[in-house]
Protein backbone atom coordinates (compact mmCIF):
# COMPACT_ATOMS: atom_id res chain seq x y z
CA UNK A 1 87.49 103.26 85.20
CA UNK A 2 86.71 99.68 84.84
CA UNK A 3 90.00 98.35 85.86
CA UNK A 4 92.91 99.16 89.12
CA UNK A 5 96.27 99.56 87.26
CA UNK A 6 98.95 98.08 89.04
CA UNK A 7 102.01 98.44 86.77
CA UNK A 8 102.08 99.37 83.45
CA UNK A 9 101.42 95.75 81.80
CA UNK A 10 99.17 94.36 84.99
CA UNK A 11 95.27 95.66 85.78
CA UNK A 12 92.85 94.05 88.21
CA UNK A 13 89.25 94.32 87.21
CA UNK A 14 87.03 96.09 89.72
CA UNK A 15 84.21 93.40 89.11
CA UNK A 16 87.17 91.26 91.40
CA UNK A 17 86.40 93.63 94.40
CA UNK A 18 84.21 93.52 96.52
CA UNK A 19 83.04 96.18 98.95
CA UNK A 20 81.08 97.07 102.35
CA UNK A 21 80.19 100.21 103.68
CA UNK A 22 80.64 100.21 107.43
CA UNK A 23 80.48 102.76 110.19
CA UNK A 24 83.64 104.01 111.20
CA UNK A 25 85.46 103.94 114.48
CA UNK A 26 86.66 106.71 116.52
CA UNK A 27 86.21 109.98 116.90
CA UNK A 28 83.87 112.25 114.47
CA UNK A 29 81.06 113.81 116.61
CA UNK A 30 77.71 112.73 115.39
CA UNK A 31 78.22 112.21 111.76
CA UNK A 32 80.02 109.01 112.82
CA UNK A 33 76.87 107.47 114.32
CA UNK A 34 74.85 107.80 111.13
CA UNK A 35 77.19 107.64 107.92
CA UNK A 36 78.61 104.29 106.85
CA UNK A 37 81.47 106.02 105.26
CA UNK A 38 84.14 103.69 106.20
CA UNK A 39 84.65 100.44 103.50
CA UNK A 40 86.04 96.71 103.75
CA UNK A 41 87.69 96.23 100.52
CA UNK A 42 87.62 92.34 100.06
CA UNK A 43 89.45 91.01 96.84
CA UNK A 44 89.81 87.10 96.53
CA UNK A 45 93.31 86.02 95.39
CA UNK A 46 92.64 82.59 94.25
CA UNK A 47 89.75 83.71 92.06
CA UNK A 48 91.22 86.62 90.38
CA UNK A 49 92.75 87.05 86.94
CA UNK A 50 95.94 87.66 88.29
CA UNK A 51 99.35 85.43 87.18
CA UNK A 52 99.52 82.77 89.33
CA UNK A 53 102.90 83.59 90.01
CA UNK A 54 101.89 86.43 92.12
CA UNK A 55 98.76 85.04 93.40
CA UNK A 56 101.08 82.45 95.08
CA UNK A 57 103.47 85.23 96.08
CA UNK A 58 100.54 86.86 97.49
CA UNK A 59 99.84 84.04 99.16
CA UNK A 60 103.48 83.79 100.86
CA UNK A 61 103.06 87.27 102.28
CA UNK A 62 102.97 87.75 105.88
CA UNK A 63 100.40 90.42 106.18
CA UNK A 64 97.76 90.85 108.10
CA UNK A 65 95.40 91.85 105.58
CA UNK A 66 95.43 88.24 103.82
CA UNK A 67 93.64 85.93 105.43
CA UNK A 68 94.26 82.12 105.80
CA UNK A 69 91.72 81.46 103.09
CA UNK A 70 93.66 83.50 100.53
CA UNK A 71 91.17 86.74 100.94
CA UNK A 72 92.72 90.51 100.75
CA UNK A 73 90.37 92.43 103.25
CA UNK A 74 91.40 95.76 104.03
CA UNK A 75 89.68 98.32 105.88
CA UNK A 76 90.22 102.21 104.95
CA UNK A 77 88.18 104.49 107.29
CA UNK A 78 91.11 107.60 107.36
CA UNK A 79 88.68 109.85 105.07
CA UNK A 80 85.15 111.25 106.21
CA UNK A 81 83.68 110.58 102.59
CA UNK A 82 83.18 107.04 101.50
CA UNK A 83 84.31 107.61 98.15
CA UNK A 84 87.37 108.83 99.07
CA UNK A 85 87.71 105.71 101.90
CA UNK A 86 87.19 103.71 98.41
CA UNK A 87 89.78 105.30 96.93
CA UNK A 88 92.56 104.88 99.34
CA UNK A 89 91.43 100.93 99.92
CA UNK A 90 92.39 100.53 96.26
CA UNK A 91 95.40 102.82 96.19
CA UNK A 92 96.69 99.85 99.16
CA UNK A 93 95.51 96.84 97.26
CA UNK A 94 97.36 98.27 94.57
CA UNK A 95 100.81 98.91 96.37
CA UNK A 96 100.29 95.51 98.32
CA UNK A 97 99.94 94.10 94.70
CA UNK A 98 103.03 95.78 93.67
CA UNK A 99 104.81 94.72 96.29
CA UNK A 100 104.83 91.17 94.90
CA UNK A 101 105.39 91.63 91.39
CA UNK A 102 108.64 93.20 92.05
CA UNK A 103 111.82 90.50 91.25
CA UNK A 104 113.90 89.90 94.03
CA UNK A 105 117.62 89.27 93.64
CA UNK A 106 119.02 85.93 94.21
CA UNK A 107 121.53 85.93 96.93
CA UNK A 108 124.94 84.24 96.13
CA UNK A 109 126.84 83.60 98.99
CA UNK A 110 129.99 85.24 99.17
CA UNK A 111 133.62 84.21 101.47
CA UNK A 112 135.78 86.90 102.93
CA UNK A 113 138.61 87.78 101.32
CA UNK A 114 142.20 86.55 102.80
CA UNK A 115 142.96 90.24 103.92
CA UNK A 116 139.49 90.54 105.47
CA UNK A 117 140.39 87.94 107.34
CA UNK A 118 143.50 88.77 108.55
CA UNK A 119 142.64 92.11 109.62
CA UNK A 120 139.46 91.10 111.63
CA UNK A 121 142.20 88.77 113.57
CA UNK A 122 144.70 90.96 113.77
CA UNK A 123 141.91 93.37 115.23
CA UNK A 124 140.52 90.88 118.00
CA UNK A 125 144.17 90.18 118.61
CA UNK A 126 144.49 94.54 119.46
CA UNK A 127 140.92 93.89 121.59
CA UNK A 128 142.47 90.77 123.38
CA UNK A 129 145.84 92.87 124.53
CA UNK A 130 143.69 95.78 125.37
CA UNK A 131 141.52 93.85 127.57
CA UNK A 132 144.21 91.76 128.95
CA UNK A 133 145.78 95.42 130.32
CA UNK A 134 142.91 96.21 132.25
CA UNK A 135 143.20 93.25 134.49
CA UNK A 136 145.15 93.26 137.41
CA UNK A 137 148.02 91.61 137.71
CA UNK A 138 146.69 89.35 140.67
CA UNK A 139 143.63 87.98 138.33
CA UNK A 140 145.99 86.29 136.07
């Protein structure tokens, strides 16, 4: 496996990554203190063979993973075994990938229809009398 499909027409090549093994935080007795088995999964956006329309959609993203410099860096440390840490840092590159290559619908603006109108009147008028009956007669 020399490439990370994405969709069906768009792969990453895995010479793109890069990774670190690092120790992982949190519980896990006294394995944790020895085994690296967490990873940093860092994949540069600029750099990469990807379209530039989603490297600049990438770019756009508000996610914490991205850096300001236009790196991906994600941590996965949810597994014990490093290669199976590796495996779910690609599985979220992939899906935050995805994410942008996705088409998003262009809104057209719309205007309420005449009846829709008159009936949300009509219905603050009903509010306004209802309202108006629950005051007192000396608050008027």
């Amino acid at each position: 496996m020399d490439t990370l499909a994405i969709t069906d027409d768009l792969a990453v090549a895995l010479d793109e990554i890069t990774w670190e093994a690092v120790r992982a935080q949190g519980a896990g007795g006294q394995n944790v203190n020895k085994v690296a088995s967490a990873v940093h999964l860092r994949f540069d956006i600029a750099a990469s063979s990807l379209p530039d329309v989603y490297k600049a959609r990438l770019l756009r993203l508000r996610d914490h993973r991205i850096t300001p410099g236009g790196l991906i860096v994600i941590k996965a440390q949810q597994a014990r075994s490093q290669e199976q840490n590796r495996a779910l840092a690609l599985q979220q590159l992939a899906e935050l990938i995805r994410r942008v290559t996705v088409e998003r619908k262009q809104r057209r603006p719309t205007r309420p229809t005449r009846a829709a109108q008159e009936q949300r009147l009509a219905q603050k008028k009903r509010r306004s009398m209802n309202k108006a009956l629950r005051r007192g007669a000396d608050e008027e």
